[in-house]
PDB file of N, CA and C in Angstrom:
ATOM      1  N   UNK A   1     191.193 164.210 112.561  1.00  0.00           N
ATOM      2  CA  UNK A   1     190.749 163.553 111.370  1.00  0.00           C
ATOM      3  C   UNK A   1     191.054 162.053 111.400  1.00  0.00           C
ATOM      4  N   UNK A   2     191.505 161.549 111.898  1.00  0.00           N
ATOM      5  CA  UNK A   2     192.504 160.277 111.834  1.00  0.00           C
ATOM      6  C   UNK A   2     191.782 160.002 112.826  1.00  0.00           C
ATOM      7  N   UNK A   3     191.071 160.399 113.920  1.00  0.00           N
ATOM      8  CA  UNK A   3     190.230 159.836 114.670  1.00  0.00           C
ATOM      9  C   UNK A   3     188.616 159.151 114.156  1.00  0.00           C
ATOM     10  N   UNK A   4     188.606 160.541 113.224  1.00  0.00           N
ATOM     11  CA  UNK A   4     187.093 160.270 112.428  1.00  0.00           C
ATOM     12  C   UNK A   4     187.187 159.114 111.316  1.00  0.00           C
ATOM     13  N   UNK A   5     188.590 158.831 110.682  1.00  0.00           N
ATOM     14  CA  UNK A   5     189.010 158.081 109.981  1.00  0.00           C
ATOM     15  C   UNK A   5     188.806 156.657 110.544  1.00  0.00           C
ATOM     16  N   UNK A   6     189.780 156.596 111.483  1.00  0.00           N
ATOM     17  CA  UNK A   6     189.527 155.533 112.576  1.00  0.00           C
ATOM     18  C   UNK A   6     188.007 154.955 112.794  1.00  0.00           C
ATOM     19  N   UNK A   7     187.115 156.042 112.853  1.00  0.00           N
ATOM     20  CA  UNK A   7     185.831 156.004 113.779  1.00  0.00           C
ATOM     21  C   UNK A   7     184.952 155.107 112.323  1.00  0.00           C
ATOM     22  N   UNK A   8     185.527 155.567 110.910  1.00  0.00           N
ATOM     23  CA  UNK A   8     184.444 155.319 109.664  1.00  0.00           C
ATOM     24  C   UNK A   8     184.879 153.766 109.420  1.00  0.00           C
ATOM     25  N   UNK A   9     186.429 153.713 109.578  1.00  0.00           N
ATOM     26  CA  UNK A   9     186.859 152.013 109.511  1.00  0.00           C
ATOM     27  C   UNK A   9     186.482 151.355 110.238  1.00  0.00           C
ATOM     28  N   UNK A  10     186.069 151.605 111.667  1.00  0.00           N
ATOM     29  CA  UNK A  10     185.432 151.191 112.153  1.00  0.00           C
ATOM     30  C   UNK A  10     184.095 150.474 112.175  1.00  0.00           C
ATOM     31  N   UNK A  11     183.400 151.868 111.653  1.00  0.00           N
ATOM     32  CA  UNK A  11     181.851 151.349 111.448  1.00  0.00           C
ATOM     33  C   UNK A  11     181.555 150.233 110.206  1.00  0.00           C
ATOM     34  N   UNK A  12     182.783 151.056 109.357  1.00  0.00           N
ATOM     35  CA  UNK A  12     182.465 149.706 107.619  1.00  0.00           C
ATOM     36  C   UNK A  12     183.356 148.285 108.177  1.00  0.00           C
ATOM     37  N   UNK A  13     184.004 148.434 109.527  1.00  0.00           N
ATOM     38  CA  UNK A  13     184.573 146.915 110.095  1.00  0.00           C
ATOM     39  C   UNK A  13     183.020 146.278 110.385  1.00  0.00           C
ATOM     40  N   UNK A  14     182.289 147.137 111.328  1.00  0.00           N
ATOM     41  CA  UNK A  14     181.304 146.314 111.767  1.00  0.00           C
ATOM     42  C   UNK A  14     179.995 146.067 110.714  1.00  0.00           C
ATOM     43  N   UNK A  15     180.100 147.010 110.172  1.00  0.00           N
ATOM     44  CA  UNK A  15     179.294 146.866 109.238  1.00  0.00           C
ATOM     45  C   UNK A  15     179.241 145.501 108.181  1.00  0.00           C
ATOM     46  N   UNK A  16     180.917 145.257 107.959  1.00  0.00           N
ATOM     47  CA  UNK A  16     180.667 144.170 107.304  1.00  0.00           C
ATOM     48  C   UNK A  16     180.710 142.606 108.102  1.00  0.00           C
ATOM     49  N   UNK A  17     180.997 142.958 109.314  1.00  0.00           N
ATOM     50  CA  UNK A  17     181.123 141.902 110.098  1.00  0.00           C
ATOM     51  C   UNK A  17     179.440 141.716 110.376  1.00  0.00           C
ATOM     52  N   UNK A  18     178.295 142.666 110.652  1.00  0.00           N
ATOM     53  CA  UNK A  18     177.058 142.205 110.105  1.00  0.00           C
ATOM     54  C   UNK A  18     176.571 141.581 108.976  1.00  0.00           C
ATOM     55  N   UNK A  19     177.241 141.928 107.924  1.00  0.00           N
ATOM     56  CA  UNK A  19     176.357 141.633 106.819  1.00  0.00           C
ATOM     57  C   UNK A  19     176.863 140.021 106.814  1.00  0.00           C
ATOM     58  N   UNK A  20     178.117 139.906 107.285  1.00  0.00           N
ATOM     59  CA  UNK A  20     178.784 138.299 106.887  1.00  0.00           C
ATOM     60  C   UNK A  20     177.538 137.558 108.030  1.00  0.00           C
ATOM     61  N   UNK A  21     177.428 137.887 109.107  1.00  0.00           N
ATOM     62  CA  UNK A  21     176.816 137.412 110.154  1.00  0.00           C
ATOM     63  C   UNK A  21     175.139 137.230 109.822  1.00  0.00           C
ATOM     64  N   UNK A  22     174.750 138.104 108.901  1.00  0.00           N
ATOM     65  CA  UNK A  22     173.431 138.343 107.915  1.00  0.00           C
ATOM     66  C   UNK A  22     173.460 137.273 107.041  1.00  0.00           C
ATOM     67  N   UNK A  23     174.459 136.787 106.217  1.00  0.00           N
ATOM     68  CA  UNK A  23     174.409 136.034 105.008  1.00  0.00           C
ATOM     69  C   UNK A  23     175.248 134.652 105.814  1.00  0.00           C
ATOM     70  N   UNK A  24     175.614 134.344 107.261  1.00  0.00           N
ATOM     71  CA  UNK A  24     175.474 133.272 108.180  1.00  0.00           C
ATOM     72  C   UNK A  24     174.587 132.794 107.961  1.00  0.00           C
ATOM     73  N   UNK A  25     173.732 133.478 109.075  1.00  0.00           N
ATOM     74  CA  UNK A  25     172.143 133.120 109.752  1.00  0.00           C
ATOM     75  C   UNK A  25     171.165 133.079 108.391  1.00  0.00           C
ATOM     76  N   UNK A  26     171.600 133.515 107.012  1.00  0.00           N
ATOM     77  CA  UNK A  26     170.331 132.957 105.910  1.00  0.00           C
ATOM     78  C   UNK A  26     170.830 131.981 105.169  1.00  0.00           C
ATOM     79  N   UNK A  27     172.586 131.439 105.537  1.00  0.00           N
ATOM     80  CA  UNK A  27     172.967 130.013 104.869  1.00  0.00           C
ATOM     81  C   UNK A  27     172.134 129.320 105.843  1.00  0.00           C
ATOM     82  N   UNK A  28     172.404 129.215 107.283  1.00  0.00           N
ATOM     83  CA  UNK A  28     171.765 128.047 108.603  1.00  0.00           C
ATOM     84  C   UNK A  28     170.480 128.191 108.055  1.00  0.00           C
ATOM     85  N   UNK A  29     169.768 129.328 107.541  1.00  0.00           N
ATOM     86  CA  UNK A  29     168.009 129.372 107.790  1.00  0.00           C
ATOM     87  C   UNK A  29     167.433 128.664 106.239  1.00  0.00           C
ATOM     88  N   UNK A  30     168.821 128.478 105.321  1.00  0.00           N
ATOM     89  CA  UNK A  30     168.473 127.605 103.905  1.00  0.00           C
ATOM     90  C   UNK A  30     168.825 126.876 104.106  1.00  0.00           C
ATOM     91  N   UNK A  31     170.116 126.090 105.007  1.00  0.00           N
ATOM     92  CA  UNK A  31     169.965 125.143 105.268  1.00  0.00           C
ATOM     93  C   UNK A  31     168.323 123.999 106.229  1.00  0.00           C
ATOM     94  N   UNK A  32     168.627 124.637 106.943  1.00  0.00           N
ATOM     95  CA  UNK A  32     167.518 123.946 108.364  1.00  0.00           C
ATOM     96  C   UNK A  32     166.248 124.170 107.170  1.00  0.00           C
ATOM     97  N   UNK A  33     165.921 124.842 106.286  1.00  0.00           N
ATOM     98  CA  UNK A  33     164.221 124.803 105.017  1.00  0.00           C
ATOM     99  C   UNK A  33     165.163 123.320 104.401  1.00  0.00           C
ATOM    100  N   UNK A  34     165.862 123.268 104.082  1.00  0.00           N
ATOM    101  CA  UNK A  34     166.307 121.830 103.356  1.00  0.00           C
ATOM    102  C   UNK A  34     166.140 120.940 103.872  1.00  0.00           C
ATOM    103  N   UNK A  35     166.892 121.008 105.375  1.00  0.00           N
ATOM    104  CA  UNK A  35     166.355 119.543 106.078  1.00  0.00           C
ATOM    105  C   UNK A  35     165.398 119.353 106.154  1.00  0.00           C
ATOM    106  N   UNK A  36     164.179 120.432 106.862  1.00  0.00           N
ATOM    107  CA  UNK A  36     163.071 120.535 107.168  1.00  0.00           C
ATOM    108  C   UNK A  36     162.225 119.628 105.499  1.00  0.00           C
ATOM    109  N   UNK A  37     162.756 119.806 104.995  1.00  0.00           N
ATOM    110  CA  UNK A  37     162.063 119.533 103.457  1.00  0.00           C
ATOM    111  C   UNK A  37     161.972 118.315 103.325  1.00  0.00           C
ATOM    112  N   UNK A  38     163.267 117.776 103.366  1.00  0.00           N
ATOM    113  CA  UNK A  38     163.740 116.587 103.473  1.00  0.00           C
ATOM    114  C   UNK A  38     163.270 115.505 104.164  1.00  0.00           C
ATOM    115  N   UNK A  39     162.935 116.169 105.864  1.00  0.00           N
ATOM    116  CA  UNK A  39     162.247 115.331 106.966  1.00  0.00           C
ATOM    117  C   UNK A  39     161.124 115.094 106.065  1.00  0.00           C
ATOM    118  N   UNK A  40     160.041 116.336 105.713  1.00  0.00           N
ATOM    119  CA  UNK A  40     159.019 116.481 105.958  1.00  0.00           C
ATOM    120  C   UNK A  40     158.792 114.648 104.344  1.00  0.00           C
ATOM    121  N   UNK A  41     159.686 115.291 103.412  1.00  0.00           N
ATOM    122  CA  UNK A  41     159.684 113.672 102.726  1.00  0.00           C
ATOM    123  C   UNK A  41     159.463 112.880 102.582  1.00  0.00           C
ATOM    124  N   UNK A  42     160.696 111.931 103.541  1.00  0.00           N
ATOM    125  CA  UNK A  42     160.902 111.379 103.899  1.00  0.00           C
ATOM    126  C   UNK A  42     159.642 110.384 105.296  1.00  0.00           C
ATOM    127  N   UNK A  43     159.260 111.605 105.724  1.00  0.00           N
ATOM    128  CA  UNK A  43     157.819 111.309 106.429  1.00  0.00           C
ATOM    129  C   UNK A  43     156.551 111.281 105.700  1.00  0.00           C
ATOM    130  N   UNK A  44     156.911 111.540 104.364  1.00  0.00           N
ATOM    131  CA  UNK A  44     155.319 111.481 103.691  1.00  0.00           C
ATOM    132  C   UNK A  44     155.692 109.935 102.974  1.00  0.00           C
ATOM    133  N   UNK A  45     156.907 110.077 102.318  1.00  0.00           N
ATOM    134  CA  UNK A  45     157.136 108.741 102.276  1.00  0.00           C
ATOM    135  C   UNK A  45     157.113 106.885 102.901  1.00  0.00           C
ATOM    136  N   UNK A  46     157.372 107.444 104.201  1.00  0.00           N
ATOM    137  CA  UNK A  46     157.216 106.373 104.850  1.00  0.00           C
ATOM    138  C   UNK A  46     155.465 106.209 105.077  1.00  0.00           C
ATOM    139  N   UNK A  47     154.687 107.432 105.209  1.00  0.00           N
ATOM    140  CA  UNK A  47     153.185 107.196 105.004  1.00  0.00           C
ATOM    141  C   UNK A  47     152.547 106.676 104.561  1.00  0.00           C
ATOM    142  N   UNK A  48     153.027 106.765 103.112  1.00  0.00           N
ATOM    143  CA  UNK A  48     152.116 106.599 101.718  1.00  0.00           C
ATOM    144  C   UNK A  48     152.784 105.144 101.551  1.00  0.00           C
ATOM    145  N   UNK A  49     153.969 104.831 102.352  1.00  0.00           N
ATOM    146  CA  UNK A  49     154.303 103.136 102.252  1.00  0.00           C
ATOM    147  C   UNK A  49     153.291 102.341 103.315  1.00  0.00           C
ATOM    148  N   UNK A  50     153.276 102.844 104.063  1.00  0.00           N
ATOM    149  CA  UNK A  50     152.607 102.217 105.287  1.00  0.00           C
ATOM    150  C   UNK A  50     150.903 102.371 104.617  1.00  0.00           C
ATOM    151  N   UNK A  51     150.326 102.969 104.010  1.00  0.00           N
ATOM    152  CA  UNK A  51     148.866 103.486 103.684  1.00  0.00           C
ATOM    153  C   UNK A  51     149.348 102.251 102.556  1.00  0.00           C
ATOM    154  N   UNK A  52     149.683 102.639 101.670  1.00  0.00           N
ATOM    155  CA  UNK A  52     149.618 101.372 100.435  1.00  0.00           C
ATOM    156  C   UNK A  52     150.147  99.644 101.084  1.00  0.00           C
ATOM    157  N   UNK A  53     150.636  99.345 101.891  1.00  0.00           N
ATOM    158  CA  UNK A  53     150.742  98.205 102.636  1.00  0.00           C
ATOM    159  C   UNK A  53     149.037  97.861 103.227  1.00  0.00           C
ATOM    160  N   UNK A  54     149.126  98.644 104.003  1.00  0.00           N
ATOM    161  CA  UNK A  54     147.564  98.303 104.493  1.00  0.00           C
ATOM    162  C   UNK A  54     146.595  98.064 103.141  1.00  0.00           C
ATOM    163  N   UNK A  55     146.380  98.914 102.662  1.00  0.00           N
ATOM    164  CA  UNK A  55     145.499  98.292 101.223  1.00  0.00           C
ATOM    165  C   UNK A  55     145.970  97.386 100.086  1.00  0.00           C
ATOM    166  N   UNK A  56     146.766  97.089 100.026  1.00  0.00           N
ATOM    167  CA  UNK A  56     147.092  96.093  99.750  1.00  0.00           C
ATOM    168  C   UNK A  56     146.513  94.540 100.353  1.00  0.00           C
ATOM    169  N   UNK A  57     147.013  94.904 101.782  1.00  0.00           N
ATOM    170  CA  UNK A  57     146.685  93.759 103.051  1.00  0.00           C
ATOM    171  C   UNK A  57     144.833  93.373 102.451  1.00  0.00           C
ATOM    172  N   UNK A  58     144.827  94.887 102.432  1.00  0.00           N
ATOM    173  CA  UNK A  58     142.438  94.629 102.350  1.00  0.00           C
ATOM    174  C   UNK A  58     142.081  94.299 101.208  1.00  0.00           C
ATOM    175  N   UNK A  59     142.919  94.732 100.147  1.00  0.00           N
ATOM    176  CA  UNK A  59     142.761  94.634  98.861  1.00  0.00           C
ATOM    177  C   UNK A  59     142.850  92.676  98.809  1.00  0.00           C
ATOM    178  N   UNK A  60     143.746  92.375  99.159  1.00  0.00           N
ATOM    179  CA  UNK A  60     144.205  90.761  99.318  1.00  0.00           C
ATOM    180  C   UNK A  60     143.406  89.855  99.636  1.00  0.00           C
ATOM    181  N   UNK A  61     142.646  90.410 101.015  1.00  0.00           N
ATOM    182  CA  UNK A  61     141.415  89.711 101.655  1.00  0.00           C
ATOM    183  C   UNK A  61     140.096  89.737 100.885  1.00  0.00           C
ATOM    184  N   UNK A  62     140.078  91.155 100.435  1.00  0.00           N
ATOM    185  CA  UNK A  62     139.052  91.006  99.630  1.00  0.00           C
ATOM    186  C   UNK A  62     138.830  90.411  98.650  1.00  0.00           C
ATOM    187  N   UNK A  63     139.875  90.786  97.570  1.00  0.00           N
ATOM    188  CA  UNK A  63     139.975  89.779  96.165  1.00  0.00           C
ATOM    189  C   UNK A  63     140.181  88.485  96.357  1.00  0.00           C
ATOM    190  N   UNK A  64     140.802  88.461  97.400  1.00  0.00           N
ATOM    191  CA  UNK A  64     141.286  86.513  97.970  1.00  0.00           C
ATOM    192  C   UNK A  64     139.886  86.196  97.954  1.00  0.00           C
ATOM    193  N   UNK A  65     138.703  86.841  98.325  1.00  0.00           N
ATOM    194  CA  UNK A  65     137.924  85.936  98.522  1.00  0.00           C
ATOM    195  C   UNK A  65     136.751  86.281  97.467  1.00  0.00           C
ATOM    196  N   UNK A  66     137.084  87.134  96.823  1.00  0.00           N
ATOM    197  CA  UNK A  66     136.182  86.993  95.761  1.00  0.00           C
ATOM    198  C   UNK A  66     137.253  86.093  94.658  1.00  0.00           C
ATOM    199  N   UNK A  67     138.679  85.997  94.580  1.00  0.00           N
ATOM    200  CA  UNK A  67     138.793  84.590  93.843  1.00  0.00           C
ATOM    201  C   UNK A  67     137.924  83.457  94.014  1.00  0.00           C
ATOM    202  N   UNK A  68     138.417  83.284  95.526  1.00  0.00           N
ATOM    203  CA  UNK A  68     137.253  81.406  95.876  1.00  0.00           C
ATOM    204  C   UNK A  68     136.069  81.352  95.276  1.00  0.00           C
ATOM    205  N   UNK A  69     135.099  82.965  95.392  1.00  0.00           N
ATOM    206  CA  UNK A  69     133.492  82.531  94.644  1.00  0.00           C
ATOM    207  C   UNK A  69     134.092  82.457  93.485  1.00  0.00           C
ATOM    208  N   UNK A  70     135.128  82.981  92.466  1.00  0.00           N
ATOM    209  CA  UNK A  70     134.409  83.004  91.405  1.00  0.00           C
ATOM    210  C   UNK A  70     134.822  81.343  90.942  1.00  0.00           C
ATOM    211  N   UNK A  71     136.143  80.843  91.639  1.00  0.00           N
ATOM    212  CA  UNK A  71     136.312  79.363  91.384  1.00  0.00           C
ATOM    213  C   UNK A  71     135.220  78.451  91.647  1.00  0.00           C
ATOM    214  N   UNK A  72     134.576  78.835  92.771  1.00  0.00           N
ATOM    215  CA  UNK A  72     133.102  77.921  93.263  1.00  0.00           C
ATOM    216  C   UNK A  72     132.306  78.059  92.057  1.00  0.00           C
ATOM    217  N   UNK A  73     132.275  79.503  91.684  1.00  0.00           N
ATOM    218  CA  UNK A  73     131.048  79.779  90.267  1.00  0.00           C
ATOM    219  C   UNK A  73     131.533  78.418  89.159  1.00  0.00           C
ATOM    220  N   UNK A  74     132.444  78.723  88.832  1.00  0.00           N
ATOM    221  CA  UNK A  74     132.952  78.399  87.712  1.00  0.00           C
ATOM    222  C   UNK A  74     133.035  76.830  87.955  1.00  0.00           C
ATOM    223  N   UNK A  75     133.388  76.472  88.579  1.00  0.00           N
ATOM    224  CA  UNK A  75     132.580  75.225  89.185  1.00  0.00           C
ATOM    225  C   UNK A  75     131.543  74.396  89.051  1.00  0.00           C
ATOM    226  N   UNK A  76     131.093  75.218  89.601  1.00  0.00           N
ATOM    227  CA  UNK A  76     129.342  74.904  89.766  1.00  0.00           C
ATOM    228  C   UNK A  76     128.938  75.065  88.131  1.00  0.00           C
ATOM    229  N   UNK A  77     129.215  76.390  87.426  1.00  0.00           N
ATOM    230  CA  UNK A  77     128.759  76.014  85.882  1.00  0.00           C
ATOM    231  C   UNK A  77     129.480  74.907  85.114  1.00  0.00           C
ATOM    232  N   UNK A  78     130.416  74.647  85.696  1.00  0.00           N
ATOM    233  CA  UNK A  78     131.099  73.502  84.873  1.00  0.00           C
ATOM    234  C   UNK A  78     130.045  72.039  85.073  1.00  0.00           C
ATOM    235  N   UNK A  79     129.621  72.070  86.428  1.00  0.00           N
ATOM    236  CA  UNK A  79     129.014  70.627  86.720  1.00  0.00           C
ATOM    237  C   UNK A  79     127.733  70.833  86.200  1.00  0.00           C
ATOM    238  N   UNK A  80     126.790  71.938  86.491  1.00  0.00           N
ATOM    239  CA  UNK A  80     125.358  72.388  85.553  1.00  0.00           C
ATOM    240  C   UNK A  80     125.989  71.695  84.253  1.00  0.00           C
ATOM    241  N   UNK A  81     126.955  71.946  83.735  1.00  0.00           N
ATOM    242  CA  UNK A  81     126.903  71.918  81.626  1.00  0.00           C
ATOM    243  C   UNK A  81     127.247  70.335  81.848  1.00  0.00           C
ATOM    244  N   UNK A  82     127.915  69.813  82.574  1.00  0.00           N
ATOM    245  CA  UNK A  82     128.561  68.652  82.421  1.00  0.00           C
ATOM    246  C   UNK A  82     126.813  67.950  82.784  1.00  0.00           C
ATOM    247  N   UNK A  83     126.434  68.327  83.522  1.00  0.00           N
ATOM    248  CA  UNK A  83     124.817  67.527  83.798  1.00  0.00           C
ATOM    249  C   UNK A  83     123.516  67.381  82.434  1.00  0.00           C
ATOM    250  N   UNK A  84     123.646  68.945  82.163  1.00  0.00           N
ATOM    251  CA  UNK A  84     122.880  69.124  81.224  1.00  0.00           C
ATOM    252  C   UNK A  84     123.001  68.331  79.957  1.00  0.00           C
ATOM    253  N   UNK A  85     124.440  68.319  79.359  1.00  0.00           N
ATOM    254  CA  UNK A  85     124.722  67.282  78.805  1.00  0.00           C
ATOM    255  C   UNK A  85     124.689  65.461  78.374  1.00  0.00           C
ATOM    256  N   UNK A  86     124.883  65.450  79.469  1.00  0.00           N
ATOM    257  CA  UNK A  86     124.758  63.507  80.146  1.00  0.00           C
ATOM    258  C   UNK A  86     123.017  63.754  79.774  1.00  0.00           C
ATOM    259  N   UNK A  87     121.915  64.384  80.881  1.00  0.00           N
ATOM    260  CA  UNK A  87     120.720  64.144  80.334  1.00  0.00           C
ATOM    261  C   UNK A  87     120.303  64.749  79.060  1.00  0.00           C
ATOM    262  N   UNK A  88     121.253  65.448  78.335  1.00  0.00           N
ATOM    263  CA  UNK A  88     120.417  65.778  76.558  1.00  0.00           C
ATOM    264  C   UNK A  88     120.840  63.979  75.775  1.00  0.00           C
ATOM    265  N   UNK A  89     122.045  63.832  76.018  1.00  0.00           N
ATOM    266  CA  UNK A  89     122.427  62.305  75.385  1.00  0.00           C
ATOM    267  C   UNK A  89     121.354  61.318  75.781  1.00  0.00           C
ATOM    268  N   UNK A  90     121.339  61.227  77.323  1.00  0.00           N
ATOM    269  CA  UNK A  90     120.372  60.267  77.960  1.00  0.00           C
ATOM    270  C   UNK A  90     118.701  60.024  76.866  1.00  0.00           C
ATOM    271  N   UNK A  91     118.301  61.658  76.898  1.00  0.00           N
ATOM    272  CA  UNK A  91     116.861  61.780  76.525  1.00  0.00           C
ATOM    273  C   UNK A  91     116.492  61.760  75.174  1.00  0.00           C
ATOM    274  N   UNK A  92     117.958  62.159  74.221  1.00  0.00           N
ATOM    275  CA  UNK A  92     117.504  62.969  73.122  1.00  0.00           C
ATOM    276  C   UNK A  92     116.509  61.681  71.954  1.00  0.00           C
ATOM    277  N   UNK A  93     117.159  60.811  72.301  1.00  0.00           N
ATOM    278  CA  UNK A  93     116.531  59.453  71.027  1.00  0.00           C
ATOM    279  C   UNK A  93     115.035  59.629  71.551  1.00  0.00           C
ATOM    280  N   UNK A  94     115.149  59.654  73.099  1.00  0.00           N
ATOM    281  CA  UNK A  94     113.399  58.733  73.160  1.00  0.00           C
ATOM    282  C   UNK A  94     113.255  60.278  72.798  1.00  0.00           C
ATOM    283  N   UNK A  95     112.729  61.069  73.123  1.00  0.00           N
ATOM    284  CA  UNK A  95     112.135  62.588  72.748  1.00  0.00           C
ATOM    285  C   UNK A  95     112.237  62.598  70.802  1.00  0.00           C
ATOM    286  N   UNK A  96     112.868  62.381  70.638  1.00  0.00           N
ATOM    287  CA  UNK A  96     112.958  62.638  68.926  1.00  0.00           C
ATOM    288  C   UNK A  96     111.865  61.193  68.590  1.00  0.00           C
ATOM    289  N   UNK A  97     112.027  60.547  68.701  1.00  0.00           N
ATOM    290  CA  UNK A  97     110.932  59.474  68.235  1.00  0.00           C
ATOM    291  C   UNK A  97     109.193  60.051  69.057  1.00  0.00           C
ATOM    292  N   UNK A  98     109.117  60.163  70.371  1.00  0.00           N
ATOM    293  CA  UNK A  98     107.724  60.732  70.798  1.00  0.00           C
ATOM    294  C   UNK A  98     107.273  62.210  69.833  1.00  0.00           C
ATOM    295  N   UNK A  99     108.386  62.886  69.492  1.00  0.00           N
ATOM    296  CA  UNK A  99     108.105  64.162  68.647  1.00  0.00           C
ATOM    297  C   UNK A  99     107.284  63.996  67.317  1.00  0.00           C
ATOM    298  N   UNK A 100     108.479  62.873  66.385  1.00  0.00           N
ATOM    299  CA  UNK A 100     108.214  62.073  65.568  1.00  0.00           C
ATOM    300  C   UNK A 100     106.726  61.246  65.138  1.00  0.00           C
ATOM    301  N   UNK A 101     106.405  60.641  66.331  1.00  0.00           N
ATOM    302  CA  UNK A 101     105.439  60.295  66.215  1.00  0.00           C
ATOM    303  C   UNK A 101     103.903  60.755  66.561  1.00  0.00           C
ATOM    304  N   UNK A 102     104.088  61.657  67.211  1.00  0.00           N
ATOM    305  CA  UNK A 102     102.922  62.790  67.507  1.00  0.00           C
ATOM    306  C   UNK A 102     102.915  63.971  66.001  1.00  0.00           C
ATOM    307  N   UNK A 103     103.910  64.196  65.330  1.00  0.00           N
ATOM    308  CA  UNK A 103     103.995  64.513  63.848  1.00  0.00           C
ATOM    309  C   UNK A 103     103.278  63.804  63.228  1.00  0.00           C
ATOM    310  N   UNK A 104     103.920  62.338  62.911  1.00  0.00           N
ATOM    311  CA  UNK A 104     103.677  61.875  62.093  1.00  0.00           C
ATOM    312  C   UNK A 104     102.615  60.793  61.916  1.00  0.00           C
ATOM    313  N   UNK A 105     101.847  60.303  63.398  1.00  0.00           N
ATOM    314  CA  UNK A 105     100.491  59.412  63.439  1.00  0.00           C
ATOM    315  C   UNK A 105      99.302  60.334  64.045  1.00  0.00           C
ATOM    316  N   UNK A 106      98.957  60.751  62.088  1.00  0.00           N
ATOM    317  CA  UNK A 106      97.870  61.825  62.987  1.00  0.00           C
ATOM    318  C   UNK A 106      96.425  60.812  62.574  1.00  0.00           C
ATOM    319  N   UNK A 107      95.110  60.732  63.638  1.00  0.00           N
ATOM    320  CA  UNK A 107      94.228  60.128  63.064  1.00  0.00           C
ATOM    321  C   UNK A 107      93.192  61.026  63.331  1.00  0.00           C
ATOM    322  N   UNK A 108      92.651  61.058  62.019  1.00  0.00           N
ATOM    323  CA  UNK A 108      91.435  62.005  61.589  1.00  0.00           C
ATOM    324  C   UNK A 108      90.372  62.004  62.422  1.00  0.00           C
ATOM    325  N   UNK A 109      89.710  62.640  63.203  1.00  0.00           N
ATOM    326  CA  UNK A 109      87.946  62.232  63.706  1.00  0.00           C
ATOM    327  C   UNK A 109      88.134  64.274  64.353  1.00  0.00           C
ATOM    328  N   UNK A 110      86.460  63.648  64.030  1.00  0.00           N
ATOM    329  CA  UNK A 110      85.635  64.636  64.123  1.00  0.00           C
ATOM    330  C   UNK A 110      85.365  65.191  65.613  1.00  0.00           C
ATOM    331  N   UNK A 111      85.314  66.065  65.892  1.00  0.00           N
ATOM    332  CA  UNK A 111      85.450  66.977  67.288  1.00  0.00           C
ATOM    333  C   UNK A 111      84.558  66.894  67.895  1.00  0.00           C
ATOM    334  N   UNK A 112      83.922  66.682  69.104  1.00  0.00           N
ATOM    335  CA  UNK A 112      82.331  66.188  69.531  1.00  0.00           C
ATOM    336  C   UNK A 112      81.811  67.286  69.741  1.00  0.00           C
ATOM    337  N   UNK A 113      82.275  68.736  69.306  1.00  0.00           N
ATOM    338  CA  UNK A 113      81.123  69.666  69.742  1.00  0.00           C
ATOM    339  C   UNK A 113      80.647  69.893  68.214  1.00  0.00           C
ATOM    340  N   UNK A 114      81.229  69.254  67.041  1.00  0.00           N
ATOM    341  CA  UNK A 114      80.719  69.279  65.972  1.00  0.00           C
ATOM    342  C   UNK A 114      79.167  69.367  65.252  1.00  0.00           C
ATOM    343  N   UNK A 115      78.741  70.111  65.104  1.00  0.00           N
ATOM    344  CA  UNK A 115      77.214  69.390  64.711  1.00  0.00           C
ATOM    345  C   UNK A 115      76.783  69.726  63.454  1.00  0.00           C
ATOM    346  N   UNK A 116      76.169  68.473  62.635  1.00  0.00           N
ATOM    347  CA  UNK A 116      76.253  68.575  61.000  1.00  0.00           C
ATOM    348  C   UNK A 116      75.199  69.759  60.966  1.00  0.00           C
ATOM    349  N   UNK A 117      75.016  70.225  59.692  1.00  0.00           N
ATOM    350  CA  UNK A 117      73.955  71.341  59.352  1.00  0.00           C
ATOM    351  C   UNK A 117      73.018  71.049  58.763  1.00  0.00           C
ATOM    352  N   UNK A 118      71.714  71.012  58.981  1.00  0.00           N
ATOM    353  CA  UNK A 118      70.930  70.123  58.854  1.00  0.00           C
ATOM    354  C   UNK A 118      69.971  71.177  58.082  1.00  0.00           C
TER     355      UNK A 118
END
């Protein structure tokens, strides 16, 4: 009996020396999913830095140079209004008097395809 005794302490020795060796290998296998997690991160991170750098970079070039047109635009309408101006001052007297007077010197005559009724 003391043999079979022996033989059962035995088996619940190894038995639990598995299960510790069981709940080992699934701390290492939750650990190494953590790192693994971690890498995987850490690598999406450095991605999505490197992807938003680059567009940025295009984003820069692009808008950089749609700043310059729109300064050229804005520009260019500034000198159009600044022009348009100078010639409304320049013109406006003589034009208001030719207006004026095509109003106001009207002389009466008769239309030459006119013909009295006889």
């Amino acid at each position: 009996m003391t043999s079979q005794s022996q033989g059962i302490q035995q088996l619940l020795q190894a038995e639990k020396r598995a299960k510790d060796k069981l709940e080992e290998a699934k701390k290492r296998k939750g650990k190494r999913l953590k790192q693994a997690k971690e890498e995987a991160t850490a690598e999406i991170d450095h991605y999505r830095l490197q992807r938003e750098k680059e567009f940025r970079n295009k984003e820069t070039n692009v808008m950089g140079s749609q700043g310059n047109f729109s300064a050229k635009i804005e520009e260019q309408t500034t000198e159009a209004i600044r022009n348009l101006t100078s010639s409304y001052h320049r013109n406006m007297e003589g034009m208001m008097k030719k207006l004026l007077s095509t109003i106001c010197d009207i002389s009466p005559e008769i239309h030459p395809n006119f013909r009295p009724a006889v």
